[in-house]
N, C-alpha and C. Protein backbone atom coordinates (compact mmCIF):
# COMPACT_ATOMS: atom_id res chain seq x y z
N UNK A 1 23.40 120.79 123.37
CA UNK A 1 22.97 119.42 123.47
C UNK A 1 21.48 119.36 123.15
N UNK A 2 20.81 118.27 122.48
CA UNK A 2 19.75 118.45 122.21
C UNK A 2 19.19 116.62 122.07
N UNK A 3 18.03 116.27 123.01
CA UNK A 3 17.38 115.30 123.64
C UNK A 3 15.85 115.23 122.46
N UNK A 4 16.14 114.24 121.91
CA UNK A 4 15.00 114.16 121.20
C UNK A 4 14.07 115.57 119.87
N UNK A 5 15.33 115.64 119.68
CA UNK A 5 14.99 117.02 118.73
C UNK A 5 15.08 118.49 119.35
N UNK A 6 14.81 118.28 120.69
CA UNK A 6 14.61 119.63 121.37
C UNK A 6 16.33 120.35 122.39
N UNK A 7 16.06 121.54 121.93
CA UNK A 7 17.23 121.77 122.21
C UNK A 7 17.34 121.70 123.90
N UNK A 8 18.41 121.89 124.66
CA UNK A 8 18.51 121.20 126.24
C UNK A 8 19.52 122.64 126.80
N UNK A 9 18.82 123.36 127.79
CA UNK A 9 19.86 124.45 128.43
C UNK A 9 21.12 124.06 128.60
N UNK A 10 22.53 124.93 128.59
CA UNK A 10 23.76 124.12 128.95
C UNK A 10 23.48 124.10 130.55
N UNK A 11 22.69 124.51 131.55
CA UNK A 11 22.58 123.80 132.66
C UNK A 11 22.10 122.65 132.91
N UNK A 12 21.04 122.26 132.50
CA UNK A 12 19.84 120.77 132.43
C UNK A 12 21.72 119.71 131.67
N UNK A 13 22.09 120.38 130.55
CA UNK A 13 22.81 119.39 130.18
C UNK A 13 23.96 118.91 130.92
N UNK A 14 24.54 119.98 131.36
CA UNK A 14 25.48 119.75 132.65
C UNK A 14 24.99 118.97 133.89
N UNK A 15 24.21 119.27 134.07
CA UNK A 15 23.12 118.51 135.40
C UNK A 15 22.98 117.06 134.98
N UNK A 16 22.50 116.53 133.74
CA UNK A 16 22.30 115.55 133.49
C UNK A 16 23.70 114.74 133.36
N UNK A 17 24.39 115.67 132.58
CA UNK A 17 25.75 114.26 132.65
C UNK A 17 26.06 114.15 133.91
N UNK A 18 26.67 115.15 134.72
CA UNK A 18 26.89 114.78 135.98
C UNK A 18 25.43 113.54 136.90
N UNK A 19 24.28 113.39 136.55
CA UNK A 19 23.68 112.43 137.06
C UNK A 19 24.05 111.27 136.82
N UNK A 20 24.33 111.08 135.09
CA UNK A 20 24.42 109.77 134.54
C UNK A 20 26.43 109.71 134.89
N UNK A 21 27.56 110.39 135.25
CA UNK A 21 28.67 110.40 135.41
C UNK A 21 28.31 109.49 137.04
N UNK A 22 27.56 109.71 137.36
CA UNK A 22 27.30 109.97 139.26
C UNK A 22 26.80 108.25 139.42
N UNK A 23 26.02 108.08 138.76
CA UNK A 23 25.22 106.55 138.37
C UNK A 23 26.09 105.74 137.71
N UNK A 24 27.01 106.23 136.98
CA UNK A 24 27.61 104.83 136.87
C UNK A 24 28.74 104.97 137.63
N UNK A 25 29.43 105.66 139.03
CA UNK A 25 30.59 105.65 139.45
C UNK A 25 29.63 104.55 140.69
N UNK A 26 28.28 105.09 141.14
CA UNK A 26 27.89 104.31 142.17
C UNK A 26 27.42 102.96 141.98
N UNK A 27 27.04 102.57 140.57
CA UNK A 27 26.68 101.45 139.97
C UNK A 27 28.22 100.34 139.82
N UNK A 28 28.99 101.23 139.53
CA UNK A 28 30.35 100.10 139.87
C UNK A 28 30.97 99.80 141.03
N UNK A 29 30.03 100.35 142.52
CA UNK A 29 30.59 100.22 143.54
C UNK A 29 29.48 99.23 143.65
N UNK A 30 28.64 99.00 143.25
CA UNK A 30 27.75 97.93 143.98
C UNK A 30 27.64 96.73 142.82
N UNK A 31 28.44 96.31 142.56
CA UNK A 31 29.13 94.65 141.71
C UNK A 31 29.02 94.39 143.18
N UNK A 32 29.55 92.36 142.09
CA UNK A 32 29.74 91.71 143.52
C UNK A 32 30.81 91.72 143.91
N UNK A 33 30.97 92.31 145.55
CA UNK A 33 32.30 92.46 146.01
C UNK A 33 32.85 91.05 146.78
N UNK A 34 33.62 90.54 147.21
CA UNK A 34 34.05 89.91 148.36
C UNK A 34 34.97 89.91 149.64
N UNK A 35 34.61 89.56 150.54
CA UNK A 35 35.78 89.98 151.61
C UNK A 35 36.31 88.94 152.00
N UNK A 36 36.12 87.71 151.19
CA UNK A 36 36.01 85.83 151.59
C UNK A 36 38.00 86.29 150.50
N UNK A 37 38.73 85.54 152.07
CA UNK A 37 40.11 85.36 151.62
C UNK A 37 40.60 83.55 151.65
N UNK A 38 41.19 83.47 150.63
CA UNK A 38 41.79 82.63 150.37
C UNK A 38 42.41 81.60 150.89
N UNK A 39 42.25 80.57 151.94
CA UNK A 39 42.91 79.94 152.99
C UNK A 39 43.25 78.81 152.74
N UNK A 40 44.68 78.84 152.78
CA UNK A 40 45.02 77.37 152.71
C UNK A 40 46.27 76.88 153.27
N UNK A 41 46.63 75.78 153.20
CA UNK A 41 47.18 75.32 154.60
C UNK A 41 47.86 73.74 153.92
N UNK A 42 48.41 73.17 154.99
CA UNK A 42 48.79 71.87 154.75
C UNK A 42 48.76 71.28 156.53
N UNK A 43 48.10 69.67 156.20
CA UNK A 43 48.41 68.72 157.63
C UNK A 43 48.73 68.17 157.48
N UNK A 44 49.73 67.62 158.73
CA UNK A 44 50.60 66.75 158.65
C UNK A 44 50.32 65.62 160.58
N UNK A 45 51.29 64.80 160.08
CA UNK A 45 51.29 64.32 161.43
C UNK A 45 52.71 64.74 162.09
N UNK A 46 52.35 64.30 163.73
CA UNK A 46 53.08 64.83 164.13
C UNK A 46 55.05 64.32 163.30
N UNK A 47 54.88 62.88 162.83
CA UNK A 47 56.12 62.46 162.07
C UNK A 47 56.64 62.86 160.98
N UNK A 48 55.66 64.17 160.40
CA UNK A 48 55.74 64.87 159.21
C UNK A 48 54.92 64.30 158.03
N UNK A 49 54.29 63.50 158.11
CA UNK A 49 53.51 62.38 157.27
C UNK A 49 52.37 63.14 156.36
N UNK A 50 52.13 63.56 155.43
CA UNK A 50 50.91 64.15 155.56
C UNK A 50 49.86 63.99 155.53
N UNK A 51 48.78 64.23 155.77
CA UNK A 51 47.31 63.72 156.40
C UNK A 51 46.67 63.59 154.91
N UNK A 52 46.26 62.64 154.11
CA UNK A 52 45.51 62.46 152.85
C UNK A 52 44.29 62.32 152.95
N UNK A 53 43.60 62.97 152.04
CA UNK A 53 42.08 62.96 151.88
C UNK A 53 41.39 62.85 153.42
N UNK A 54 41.72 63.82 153.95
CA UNK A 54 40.92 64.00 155.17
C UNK A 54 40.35 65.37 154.78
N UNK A 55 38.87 65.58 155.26
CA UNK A 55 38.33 66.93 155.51
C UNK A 55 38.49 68.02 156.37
N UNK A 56 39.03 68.96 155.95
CA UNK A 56 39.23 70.09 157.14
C UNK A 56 38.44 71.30 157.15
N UNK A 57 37.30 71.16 158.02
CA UNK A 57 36.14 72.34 158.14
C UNK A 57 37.01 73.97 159.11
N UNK A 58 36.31 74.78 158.69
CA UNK A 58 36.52 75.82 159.90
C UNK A 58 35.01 76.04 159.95
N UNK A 59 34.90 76.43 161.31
CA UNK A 59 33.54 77.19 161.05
C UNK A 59 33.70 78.66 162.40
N UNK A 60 33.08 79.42 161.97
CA UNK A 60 32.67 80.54 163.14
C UNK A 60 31.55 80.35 164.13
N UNK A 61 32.12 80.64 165.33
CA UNK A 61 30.83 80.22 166.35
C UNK A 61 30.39 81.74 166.36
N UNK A 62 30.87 82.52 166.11
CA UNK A 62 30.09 83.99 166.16
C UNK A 62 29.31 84.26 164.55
N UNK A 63 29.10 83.96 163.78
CA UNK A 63 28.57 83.95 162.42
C UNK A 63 28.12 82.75 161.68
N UNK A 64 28.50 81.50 162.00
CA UNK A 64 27.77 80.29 161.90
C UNK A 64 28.35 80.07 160.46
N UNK A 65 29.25 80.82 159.55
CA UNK A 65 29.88 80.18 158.64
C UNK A 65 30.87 79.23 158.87
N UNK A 66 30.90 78.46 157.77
CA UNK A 66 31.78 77.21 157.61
C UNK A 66 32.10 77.12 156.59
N UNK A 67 33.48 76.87 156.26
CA UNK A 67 34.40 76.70 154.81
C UNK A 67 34.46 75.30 155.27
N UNK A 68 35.32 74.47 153.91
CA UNK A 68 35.86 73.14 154.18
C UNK A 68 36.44 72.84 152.60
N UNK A 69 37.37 71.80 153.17
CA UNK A 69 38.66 71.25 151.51
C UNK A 69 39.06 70.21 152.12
N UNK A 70 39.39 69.66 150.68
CA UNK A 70 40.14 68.38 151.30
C UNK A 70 41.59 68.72 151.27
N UNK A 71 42.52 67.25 152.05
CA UNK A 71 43.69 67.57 151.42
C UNK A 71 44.60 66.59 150.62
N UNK A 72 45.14 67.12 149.82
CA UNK A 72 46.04 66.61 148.58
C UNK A 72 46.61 65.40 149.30
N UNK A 73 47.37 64.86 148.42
CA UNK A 73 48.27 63.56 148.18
C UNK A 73 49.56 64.41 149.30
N UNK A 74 50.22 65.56 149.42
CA UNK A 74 51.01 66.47 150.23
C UNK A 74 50.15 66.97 151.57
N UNK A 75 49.20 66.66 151.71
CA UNK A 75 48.31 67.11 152.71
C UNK A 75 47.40 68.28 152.83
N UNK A 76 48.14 69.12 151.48
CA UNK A 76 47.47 70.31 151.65
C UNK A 76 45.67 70.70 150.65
N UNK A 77 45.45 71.68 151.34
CA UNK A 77 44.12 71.74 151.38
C UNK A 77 44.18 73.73 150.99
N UNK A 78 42.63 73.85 150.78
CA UNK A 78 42.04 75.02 149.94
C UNK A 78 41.00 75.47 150.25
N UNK A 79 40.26 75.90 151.53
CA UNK A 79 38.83 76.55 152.01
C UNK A 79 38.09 77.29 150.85
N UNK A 80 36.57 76.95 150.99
CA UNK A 80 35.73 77.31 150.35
C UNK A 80 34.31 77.31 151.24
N UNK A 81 33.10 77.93 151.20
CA UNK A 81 32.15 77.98 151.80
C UNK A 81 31.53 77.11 150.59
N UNK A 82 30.97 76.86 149.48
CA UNK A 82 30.10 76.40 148.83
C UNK A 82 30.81 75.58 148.36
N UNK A 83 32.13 76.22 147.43
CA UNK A 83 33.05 75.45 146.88
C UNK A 83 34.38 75.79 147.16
N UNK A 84 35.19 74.73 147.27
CA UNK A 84 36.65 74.41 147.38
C UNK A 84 37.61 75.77 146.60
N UNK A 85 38.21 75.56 147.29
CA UNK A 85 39.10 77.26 147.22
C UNK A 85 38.23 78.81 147.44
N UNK A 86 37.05 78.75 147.47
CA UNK A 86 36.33 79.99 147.49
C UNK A 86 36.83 81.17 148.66
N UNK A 87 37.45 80.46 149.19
CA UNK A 87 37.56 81.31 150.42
C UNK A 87 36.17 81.68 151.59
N UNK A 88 37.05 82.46 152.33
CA UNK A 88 36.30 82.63 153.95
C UNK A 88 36.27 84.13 154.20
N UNK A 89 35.24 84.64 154.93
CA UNK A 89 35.59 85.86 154.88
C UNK A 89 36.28 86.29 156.62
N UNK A 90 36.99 87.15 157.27
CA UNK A 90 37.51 87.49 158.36
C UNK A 90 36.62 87.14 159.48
N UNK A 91 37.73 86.37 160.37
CA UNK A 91 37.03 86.33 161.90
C UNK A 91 37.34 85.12 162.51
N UNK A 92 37.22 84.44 163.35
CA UNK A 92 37.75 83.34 164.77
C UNK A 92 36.85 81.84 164.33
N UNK A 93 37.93 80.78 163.95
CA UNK A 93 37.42 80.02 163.69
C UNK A 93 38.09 78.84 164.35
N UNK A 94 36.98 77.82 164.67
CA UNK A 94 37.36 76.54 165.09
C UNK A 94 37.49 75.43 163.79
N UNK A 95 38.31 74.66 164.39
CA UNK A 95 38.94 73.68 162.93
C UNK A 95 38.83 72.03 163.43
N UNK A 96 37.73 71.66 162.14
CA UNK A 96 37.81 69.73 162.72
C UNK A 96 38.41 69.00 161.16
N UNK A 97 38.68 68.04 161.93
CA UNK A 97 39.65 67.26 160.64
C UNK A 97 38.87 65.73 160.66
N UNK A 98 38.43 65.17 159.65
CA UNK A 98 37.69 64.19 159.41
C UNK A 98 38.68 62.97 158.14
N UNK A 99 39.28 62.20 158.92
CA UNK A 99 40.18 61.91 158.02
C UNK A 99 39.63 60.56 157.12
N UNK A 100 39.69 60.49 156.15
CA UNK A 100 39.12 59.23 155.17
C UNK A 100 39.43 58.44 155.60
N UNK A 101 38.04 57.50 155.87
CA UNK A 101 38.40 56.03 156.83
C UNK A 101 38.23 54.74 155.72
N UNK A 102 38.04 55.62 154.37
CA UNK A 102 37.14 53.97 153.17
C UNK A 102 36.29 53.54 153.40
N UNK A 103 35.71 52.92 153.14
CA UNK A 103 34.14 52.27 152.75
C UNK A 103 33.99 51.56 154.02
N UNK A 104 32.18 51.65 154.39
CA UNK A 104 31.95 50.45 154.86
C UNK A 104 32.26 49.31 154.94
N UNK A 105 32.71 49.07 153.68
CA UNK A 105 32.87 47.23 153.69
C UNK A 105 34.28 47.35 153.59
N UNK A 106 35.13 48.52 154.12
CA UNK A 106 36.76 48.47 154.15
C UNK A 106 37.19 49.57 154.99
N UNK A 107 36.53 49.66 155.95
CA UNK A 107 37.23 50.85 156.86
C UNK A 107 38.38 50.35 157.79
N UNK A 108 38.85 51.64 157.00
CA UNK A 108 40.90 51.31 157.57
C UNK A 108 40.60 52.15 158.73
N UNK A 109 41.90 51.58 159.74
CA UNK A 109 41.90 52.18 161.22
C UNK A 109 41.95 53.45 160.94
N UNK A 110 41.92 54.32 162.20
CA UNK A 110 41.99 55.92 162.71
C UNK A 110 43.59 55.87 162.53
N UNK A 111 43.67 56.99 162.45
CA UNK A 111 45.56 57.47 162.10
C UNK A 111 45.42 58.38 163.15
N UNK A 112 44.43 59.41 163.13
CA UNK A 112 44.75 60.68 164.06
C UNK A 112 43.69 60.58 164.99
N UNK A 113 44.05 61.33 166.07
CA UNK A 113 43.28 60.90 167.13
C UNK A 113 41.61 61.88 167.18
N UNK A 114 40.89 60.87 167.81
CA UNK A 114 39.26 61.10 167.69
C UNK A 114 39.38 62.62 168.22
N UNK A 115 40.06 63.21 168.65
CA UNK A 115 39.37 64.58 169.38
C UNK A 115 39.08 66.07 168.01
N UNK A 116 39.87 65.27 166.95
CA UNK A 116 39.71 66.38 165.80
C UNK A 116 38.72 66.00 165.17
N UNK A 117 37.81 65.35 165.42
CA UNK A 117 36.54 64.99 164.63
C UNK A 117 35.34 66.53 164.77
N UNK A 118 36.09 67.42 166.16
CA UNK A 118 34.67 67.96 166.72
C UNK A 118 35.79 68.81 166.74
N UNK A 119 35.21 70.33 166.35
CA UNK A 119 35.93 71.50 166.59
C UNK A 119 35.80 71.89 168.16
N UNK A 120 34.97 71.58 168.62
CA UNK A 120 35.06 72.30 170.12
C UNK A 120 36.03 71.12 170.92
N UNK A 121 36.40 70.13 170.28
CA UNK A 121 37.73 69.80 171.10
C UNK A 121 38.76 69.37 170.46
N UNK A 122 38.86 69.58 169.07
CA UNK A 122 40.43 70.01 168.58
C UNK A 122 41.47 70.86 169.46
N UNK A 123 41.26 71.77 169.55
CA UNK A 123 41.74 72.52 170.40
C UNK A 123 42.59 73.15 169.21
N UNK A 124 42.00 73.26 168.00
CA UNK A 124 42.19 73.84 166.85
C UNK A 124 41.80 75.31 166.90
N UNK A 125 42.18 76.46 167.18
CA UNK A 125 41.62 77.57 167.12
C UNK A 125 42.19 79.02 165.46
N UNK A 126 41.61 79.27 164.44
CA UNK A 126 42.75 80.49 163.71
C UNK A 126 41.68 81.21 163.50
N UNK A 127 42.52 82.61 163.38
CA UNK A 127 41.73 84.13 163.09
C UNK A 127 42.11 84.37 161.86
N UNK A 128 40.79 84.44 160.77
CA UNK A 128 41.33 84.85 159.33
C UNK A 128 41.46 85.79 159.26
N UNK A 129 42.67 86.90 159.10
CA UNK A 129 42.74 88.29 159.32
C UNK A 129 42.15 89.05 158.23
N UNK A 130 42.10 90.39 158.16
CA UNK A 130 41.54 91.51 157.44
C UNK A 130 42.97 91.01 155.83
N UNK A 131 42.37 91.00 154.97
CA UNK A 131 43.39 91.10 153.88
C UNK A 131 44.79 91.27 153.88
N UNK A 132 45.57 90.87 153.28
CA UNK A 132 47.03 90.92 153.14
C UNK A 132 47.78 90.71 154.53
N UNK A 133 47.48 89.90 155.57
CA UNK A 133 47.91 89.56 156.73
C UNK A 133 48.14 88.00 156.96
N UNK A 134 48.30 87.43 155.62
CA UNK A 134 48.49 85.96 155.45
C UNK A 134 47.25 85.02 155.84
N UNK A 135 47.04 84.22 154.95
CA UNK A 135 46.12 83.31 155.02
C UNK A 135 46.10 82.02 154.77
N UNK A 136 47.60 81.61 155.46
CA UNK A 136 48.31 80.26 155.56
C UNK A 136 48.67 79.17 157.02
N UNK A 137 47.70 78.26 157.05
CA UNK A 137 47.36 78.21 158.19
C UNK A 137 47.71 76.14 157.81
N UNK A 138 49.03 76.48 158.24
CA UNK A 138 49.44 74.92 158.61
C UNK A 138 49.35 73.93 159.93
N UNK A 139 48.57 72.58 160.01
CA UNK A 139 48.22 71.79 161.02
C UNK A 139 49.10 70.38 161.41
N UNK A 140 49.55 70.43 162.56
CA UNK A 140 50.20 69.44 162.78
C UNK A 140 49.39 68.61 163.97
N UNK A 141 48.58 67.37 163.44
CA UNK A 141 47.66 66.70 164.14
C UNK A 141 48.60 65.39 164.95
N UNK A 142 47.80 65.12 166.24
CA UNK A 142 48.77 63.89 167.64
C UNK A 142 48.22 62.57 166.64
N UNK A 143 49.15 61.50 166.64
CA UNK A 143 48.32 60.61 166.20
C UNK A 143 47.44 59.59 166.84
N UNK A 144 46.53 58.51 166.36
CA UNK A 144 45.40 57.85 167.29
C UNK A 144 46.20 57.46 168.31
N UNK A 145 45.33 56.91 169.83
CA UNK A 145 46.11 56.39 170.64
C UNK A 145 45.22 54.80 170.62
């Protein structure tokens, strides 16, 4: 092997590929990884109805993240931290549901009842597990009283 005209010991040359073999096995371990899984779900009411264009946050009280999606015309919905479907990464989350009330100058009544506005009294609790342990997390909300 020979580096710039000059010839290279077969040790230095062995040494060197194995550096540059070594650098790029550790250079492809440090991409961007993620551990944020995929969560999604569908709400409904308790009559089977499903909950439209309402917001459904999770957030962690031990890590202070928060995903949130809306949900479909079927009710269902798609967690994301920045953006919609991005996913969440593992751990104990509380869940509030903010359901589309329309405009100021047209706000339609409450459908579901005020206590899912606030995760600490939903009484909404799910654990996003470690990978491949499902990440389907369906809600069946009381309606207003």
């Amino acid at each position: 092997m020979s580096i710039r005209g000059r010839k290279v010991s077969p040790f230095w040359s062995c040494w060197l590929t194995s550096l540059i073999v070594a650098s790029v096995v550790v250079a492809g371990g440090c991409g961007p990884s993620s551990d944020k899984l995929n969560i999604e779900g569908r709400v409904t009411q308790r009559d089977g109805t499903p909950l439209v264009g309402a917001k459904v946050t999770f957030r962690s009280g031990e890590s202070g993240v928060s995903a949130f999606g809306y949900t479909d015309q079927d009710g269902r919905y798609s967690l994301g931290t920045t953006q919609m479907g991005e996913g969440v990464p593992p751990g104990k989350y509380g869940v509030s549901i903010a359901e589309d009330r329309g405009t100021e100058g047209n706000v339609r009544p409450m459908t579901i009842h005020p206590k899912y506005v606030a995760a600490s009294r939903s009484g909404i609790e799910f654990t996003v597990p470690l990978p491949d342990e499902g990440t389907n997390f369906d809600i069946v909300v009381d309606p207003a009283r």
